[in-house]
C-alpha atoms as a PDB file:
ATOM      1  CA  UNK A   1      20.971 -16.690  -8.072  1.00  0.00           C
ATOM      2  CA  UNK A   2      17.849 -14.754  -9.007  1.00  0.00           C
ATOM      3  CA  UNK A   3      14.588 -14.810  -6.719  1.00  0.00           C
ATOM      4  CA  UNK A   4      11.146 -14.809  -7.683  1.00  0.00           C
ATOM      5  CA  UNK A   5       8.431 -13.451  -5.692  1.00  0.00           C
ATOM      6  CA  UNK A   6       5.441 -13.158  -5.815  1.00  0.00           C
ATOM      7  CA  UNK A   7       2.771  -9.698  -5.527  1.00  0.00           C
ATOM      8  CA  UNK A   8      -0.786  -9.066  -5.772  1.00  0.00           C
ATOM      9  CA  UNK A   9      -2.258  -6.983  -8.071  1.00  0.00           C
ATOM     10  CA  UNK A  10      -3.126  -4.623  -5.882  1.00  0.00           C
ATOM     11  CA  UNK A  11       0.687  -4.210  -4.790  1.00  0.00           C
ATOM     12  CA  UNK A  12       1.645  -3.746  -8.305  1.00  0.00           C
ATOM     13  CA  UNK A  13      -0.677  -1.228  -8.627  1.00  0.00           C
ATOM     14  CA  UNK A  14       0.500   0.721  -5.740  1.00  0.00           C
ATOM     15  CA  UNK A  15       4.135   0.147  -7.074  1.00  0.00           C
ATOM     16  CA  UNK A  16       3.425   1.548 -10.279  1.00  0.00           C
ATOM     17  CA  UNK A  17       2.219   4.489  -8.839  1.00  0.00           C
ATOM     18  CA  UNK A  18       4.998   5.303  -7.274  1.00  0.00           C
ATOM     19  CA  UNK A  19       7.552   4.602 -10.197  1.00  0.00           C
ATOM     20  CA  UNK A  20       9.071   7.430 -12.004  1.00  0.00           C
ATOM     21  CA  UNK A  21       8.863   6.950 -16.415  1.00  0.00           C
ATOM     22  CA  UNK A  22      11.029   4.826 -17.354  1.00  0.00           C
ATOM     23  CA  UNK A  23      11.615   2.864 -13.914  1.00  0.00           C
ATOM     24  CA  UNK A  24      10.816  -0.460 -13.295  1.00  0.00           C
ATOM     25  CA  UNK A  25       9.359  -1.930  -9.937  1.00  0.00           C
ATOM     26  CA  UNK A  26      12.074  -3.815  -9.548  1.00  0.00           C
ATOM     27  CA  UNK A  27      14.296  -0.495  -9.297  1.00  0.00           C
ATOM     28  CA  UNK A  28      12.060   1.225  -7.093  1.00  0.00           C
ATOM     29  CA  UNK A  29      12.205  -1.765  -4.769  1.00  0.00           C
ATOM     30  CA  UNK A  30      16.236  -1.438  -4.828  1.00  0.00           C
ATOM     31  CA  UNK A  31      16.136   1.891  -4.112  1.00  0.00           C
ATOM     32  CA  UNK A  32      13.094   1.505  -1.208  1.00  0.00           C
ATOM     33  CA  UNK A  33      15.780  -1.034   0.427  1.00  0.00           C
ATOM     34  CA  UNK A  34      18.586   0.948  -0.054  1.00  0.00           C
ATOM     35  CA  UNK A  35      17.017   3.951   1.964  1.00  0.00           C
ATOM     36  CA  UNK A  36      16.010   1.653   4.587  1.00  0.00           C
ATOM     37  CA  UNK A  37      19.290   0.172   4.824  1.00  0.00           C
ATOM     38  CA  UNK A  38      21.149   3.838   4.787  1.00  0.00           C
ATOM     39  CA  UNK A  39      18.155   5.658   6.926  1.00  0.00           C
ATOM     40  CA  UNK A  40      16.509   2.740   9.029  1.00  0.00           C
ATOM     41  CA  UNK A  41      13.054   4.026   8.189  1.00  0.00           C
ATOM     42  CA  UNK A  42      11.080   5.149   5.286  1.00  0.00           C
ATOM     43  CA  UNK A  43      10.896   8.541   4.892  1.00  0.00           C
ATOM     44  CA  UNK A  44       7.215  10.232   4.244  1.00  0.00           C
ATOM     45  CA  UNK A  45       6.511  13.572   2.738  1.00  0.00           C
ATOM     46  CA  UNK A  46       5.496  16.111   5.335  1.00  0.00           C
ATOM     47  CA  UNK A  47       6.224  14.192   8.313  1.00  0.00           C
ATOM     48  CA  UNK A  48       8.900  15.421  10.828  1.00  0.00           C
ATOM     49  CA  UNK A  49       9.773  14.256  14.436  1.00  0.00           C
END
């Protein structure tokens, strides 16, 4: 069953942004969750423990 939610503009903006050519938001999303799920955080450029 497929799920529909809803953003603001202002998310898909952001998520845009952030997609490579040719990739759609919902990929990015996937692949957001999937590092979450494998890492347990989001990783962010330039920042180290």
């Amino acid at each position: 069953m497929t799920q529909t939610l809803e953003i603001s503009d202002d998310l898909k903006e952001r998520l845009d942004n952030h997609c490579e050519d040719g990739q759609s938001n919902e990929e990015l999303i996937e692949e957001l969750v999937s590092m979450y799920e494998t890492e347990g955080t989001f990783l962010q450029e330039g920042y180290s423990e």
